[in-house]
C-alpha atoms as a PDB file:
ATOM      1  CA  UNK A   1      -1.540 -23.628  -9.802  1.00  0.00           C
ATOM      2  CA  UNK A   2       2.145 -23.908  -8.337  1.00  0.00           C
ATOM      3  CA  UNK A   3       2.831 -26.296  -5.225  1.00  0.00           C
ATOM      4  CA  UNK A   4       3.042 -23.434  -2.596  1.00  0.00           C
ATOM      5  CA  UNK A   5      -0.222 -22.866  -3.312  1.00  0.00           C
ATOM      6  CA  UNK A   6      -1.606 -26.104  -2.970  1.00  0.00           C
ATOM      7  CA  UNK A   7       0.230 -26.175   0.345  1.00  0.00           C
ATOM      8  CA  UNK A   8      -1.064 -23.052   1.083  1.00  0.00           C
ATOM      9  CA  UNK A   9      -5.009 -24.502   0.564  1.00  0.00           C
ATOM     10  CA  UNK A  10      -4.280 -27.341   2.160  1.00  0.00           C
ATOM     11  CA  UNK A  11      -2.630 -25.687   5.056  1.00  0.00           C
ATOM     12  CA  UNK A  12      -6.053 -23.378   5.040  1.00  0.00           C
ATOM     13  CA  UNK A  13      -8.611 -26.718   5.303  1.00  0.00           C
ATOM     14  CA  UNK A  14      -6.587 -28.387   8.079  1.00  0.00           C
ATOM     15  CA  UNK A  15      -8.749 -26.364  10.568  1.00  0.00           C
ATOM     16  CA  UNK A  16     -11.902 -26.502   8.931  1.00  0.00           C
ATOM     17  CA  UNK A  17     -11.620 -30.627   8.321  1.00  0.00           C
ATOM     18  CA  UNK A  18     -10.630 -31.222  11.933  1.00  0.00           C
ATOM     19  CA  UNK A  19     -13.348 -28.390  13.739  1.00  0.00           C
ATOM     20  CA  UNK A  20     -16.009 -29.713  11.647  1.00  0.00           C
ATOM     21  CA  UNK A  21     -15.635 -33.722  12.579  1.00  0.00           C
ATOM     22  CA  UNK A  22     -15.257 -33.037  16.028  1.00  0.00           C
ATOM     23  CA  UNK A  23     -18.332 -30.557  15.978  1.00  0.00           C
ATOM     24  CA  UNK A  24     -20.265 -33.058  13.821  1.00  0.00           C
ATOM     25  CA  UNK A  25     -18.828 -36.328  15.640  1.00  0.00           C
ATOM     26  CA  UNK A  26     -19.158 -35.354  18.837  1.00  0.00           C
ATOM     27  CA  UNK A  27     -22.594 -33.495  18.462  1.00  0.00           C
ATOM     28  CA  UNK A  28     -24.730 -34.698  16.016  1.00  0.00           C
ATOM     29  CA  UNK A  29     -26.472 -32.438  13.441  1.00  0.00           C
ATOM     30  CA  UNK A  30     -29.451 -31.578  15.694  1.00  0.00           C
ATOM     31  CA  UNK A  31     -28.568 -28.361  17.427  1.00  0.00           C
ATOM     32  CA  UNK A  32     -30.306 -25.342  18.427  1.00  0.00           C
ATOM     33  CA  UNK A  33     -30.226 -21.817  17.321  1.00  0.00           C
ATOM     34  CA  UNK A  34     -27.683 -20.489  19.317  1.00  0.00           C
ATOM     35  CA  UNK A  35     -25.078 -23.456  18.611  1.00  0.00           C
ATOM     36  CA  UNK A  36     -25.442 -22.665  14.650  1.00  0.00           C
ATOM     37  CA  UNK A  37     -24.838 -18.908  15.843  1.00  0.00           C
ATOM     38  CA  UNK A  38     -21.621 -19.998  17.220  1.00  0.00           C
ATOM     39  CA  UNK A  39     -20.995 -22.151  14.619  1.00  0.00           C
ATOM     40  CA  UNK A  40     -21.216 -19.721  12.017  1.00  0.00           C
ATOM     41  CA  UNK A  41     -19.305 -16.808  13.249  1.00  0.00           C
ATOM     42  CA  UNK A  42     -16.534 -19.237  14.137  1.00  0.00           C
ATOM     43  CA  UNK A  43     -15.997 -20.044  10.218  1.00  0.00           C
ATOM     44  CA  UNK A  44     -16.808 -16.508   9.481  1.00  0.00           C
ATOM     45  CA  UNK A  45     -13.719 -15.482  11.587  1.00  0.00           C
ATOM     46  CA  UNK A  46     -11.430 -17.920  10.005  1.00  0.00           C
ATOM     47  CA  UNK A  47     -12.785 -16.926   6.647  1.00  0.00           C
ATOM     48  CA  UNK A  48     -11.873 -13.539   7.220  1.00  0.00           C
ATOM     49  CA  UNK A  49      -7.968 -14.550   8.769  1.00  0.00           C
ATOM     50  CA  UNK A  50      -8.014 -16.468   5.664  1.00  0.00           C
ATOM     51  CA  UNK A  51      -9.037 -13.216   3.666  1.00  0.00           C
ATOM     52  CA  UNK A  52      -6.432 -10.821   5.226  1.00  0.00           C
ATOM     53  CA  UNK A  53      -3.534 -11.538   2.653  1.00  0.00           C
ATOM     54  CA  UNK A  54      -5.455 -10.422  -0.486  1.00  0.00           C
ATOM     55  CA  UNK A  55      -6.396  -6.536   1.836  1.00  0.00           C
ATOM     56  CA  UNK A  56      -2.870  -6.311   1.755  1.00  0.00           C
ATOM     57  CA  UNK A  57      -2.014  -3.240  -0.392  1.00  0.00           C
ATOM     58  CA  UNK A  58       0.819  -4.046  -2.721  1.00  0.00           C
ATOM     59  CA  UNK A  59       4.086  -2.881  -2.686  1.00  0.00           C
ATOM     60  CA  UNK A  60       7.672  -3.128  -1.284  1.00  0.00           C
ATOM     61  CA  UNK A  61       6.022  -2.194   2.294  1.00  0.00           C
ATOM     62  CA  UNK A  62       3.529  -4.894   1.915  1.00  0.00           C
ATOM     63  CA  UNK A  63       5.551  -6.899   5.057  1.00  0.00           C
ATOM     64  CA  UNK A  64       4.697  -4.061   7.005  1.00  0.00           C
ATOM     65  CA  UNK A  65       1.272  -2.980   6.104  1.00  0.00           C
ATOM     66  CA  UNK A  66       0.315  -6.714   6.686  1.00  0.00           C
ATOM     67  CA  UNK A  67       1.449  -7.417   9.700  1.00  0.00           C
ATOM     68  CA  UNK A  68      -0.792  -5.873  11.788  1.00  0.00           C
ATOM     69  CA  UNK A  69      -3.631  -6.696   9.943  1.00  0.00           C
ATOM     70  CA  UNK A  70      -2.712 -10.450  10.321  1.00  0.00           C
ATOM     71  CA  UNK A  71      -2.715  -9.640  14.272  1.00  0.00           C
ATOM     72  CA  UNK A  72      -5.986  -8.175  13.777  1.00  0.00           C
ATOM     73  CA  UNK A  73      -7.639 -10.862  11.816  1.00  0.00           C
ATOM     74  CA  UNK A  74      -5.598 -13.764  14.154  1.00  0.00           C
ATOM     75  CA  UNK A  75      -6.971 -11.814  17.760  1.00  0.00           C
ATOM     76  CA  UNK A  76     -10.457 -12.032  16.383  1.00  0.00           C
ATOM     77  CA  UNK A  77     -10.527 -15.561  14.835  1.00  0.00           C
ATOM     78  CA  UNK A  78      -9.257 -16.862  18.753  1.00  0.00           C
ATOM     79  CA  UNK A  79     -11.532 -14.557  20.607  1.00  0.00           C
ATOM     80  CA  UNK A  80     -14.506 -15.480  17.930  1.00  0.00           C
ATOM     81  CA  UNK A  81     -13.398 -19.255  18.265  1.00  0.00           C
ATOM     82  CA  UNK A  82     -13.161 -19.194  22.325  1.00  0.00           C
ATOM     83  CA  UNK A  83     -15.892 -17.287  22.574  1.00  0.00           C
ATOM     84  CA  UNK A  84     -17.963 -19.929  19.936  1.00  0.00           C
ATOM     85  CA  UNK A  85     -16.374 -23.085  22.150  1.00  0.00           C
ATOM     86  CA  UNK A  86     -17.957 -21.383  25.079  1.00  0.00           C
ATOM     87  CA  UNK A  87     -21.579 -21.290  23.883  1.00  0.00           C
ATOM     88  CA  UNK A  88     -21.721 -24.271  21.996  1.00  0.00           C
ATOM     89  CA  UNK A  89     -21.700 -26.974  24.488  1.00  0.00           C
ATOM     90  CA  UNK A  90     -23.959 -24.928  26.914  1.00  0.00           C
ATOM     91  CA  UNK A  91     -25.773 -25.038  24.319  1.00  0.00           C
ATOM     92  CA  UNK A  92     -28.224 -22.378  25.735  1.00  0.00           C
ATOM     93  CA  UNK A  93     -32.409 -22.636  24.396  1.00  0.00           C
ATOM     94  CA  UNK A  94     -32.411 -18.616  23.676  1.00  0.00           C
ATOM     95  CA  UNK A  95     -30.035 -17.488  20.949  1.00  0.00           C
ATOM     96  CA  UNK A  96     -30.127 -13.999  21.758  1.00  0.00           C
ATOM     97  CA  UNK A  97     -26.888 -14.000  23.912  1.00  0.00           C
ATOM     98  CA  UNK A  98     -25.267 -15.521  21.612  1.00  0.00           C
ATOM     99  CA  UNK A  99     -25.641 -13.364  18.427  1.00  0.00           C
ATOM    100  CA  UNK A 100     -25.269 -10.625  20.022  1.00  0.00           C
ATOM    101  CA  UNK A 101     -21.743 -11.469  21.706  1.00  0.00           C
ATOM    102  CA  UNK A 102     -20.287 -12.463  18.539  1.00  0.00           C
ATOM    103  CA  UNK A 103     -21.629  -9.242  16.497  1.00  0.00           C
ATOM    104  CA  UNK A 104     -20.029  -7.385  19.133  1.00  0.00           C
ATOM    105  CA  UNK A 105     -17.257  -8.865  18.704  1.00  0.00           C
ATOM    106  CA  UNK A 106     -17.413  -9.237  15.002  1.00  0.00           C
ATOM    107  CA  UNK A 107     -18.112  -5.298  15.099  1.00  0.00           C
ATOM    108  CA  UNK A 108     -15.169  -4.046  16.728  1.00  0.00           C
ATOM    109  CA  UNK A 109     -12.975  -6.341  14.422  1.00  0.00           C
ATOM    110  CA  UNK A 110     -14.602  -4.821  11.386  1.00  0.00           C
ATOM    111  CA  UNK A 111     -13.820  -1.400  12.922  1.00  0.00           C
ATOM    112  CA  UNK A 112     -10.174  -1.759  13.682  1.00  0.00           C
ATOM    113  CA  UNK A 113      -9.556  -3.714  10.536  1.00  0.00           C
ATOM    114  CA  UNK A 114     -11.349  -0.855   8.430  1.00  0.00           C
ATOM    115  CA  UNK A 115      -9.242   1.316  10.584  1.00  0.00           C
ATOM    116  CA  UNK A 116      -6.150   0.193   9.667  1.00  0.00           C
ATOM    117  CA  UNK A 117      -6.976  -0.773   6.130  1.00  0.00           C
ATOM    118  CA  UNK A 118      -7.836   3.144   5.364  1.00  0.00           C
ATOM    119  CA  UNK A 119      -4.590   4.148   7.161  1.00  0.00           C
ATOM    120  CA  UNK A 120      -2.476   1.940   5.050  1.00  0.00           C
ATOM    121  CA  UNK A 121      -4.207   3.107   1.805  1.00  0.00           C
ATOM    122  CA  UNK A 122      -2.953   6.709   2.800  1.00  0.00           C
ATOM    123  CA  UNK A 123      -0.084   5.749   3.744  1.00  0.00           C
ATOM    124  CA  UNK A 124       1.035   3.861   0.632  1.00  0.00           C
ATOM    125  CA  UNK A 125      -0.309   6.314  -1.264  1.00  0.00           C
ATOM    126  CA  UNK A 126       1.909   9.333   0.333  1.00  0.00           C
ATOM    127  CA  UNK A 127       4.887   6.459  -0.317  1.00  0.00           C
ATOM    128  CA  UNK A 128       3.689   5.920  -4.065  1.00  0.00           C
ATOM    129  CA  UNK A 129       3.635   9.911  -4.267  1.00  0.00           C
ATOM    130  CA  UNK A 130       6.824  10.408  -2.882  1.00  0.00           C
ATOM    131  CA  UNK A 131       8.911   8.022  -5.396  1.00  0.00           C
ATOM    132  CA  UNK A 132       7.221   9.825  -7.966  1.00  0.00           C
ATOM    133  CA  UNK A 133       8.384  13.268  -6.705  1.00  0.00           C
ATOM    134  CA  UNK A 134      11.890  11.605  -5.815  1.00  0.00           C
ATOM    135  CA  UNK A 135      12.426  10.223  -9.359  1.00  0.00           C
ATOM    136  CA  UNK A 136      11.098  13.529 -10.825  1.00  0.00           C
ATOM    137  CA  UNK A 137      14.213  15.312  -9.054  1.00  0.00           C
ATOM    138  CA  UNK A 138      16.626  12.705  -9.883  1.00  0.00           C
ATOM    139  CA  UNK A 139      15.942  12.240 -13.595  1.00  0.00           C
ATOM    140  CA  UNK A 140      16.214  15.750 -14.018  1.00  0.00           C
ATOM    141  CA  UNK A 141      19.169  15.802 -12.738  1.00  0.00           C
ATOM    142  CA  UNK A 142      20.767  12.874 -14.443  1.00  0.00           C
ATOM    143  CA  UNK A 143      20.073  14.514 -17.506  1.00  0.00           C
ATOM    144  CA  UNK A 144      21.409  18.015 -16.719  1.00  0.00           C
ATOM    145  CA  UNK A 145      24.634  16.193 -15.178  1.00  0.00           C
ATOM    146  CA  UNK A 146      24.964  14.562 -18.905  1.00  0.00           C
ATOM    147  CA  UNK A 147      24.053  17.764 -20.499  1.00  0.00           C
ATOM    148  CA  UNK A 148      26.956  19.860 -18.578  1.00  0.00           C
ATOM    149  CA  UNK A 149      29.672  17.468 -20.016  1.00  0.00           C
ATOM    150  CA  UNK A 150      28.887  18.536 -23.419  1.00  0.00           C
ATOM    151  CA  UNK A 151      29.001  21.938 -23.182  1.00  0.00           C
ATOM    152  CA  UNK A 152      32.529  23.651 -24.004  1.00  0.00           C
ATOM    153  CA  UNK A 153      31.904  27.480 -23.935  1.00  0.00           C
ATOM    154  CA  UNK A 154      32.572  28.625 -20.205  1.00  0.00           C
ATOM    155  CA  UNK A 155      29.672  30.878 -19.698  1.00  0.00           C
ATOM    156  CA  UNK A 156      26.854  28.536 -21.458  1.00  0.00           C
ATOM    157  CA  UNK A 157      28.786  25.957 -18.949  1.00  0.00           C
ATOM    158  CA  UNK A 158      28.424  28.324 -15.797  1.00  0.00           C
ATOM    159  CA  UNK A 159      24.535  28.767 -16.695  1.00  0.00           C
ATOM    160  CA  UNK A 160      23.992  25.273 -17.357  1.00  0.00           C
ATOM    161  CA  UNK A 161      25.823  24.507 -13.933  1.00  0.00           C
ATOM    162  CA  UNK A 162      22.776  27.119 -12.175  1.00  0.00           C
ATOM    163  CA  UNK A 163      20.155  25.281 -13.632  1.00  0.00           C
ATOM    164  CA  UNK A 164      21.690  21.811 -11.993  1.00  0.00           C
ATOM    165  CA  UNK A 165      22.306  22.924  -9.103  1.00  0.00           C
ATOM    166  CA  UNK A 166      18.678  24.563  -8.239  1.00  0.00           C
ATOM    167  CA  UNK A 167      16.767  21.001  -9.781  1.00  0.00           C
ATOM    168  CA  UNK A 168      19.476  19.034  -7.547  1.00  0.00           C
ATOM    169  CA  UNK A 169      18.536  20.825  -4.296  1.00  0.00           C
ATOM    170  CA  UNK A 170      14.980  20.973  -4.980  1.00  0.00           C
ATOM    171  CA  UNK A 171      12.935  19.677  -2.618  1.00  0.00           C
ATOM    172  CA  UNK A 172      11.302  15.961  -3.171  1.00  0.00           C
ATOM    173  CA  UNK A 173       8.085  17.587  -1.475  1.00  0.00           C
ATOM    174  CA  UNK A 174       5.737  18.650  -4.402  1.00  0.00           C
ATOM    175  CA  UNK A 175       1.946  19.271  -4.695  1.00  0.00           C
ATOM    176  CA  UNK A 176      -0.111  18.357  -7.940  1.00  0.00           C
ATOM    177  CA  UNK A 177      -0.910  21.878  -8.484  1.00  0.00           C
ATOM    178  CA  UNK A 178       2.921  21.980  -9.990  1.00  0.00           C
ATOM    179  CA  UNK A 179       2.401  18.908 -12.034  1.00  0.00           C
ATOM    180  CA  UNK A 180       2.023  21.439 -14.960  1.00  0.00           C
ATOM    181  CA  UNK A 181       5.193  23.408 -14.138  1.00  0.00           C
ATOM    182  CA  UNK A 182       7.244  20.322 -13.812  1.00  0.00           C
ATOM    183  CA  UNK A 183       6.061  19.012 -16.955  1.00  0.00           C
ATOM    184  CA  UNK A 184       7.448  22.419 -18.350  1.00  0.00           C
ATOM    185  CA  UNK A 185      10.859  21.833 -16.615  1.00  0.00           C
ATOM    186  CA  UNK A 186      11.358  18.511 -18.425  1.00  0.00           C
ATOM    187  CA  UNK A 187      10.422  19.736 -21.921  1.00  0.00           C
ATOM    188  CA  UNK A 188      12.972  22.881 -21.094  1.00  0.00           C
ATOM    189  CA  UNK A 189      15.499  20.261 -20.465  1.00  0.00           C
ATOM    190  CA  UNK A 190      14.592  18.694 -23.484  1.00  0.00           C
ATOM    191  CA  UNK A 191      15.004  22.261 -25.459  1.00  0.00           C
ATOM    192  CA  UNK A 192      17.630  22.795 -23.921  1.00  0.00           C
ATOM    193  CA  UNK A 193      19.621  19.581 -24.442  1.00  0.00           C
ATOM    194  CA  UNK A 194      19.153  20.277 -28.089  1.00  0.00           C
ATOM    195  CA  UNK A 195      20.630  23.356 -27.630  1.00  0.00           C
ATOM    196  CA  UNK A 196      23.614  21.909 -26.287  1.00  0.00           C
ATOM    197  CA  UNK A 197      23.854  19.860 -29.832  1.00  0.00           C
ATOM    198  CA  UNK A 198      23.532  22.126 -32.052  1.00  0.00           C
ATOM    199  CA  UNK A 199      26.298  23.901 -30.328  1.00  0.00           C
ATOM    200  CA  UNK A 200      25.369  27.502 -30.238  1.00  0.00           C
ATOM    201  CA  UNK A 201      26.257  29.264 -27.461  1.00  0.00           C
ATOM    202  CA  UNK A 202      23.820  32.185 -27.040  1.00  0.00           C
ATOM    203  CA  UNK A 203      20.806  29.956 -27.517  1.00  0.00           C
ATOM    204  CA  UNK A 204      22.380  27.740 -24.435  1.00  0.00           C
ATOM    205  CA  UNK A 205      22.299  30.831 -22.230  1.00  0.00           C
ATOM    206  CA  UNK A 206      18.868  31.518 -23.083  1.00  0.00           C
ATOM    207  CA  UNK A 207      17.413  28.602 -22.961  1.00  0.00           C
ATOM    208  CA  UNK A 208      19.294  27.635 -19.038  1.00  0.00           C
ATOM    209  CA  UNK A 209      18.038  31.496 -18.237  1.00  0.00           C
ATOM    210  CA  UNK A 210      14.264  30.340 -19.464  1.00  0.00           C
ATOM    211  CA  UNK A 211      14.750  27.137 -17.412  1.00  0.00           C
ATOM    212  CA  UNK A 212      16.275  28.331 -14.015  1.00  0.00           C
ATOM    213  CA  UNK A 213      13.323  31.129 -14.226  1.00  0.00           C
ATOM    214  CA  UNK A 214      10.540  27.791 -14.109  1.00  0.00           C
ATOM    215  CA  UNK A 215      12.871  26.056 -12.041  1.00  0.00           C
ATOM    216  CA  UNK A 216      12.353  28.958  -9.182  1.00  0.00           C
ATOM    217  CA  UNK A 217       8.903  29.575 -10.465  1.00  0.00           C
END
């Protein structure tokens, strides 16, 4: 375990230590329902701000997806603990008003947190989608750039130049239902960049025509 995450722990009990003497200290350990209520749903708020780094989703937009969800998880840890501070020293002898202010309170959290949790899932996943589709493009055409450089015949040049040019302005946008026709646009790149090294001219043509028609496909 590295230092920053000691510091991190220790940072995390600083509340918990100092809440807990002066709720013990001050009060005793006899209290009634409705204080323990209060009690409770005060560490289960903090528990939950404590939580919120690890429902981050993972990735290079992680700064983003987080932030709100630390606002979240911070609104409802104050509101829970104001709300806890409030009820504890009145200290009331039913508990009902009590439980159910905090699992009101405690419900709407879980809402907007599941909320935005759900929204961030999709909308990582559209990111995660889109890289793929963006890389797809640009490989391909990386390696019919390469390809057209080794070509020295004119018109297998001019074909092989056709093919580029439609996987270059392809759009990024794809579907998974084409997962099977792209996969059959990288092995015809493949074919076709051992065309290019065995040198033969009429099998270049061919194999570009073969390829432009699945590129357009």
């Amino acid at each position: 375990m590295n230092k920053i995450r000691i510091f991190w722990i220790i940072l995390d009990l600083i509340f918990l230590i100092i809440f807990n003497t002066i709720f013990f200290v001050a009060g005793g350990t006899q209290h009634n329902v409705a204080t323990w209520i209060s009690y409770g749903f005060i560490h289960f708020a903090y528990l939950m701000l404590v939580l919120t780094p690890f429902m981050i989703r993972k990735g290079k937009s992680s700064a983003t997806y987080g932030g709100p969800l630390y606002s979240i998880s911070a609104a409802y840890f104050l509101v829970g603990l104001a709300t806890g501070v409030i009820f504890i020293p009145i200290s009331p002898e039913t508990h009902t008003a009590a439980l159910l202010v905090q699992l009101t309170i405690a419900g709407i959290y879980g809402i907007i947190l599941i909320t935005n949790l759900i929204a961030n899932e999709r909308t990582a996943n559209a990111e995660q989608e889109r890289q793929y589709q963006i890389a797809y493009v640009k490989d391909a055409s990386v390696k019919l750039k390469g390809l057209l450089d080794s070509i020295n015949d004119k018109d297998a040049k001019r074909k092989a130049e056709r093919v580029y040019d439609a996987v270059y302005s392809s759009p990024v946008k794809s579907h998974p239902s084409l997962a099977q026709i792209e996969n059959r646009i990288l092995q015809s790149i493949n074919e076709l960049e051992d065309e290019v090294f065995a040198g033969n001219k009429e099998n270049i043509i061919s194999s570009a025509n073969s390829l432009l028609a699945t590129v357009n496909e």
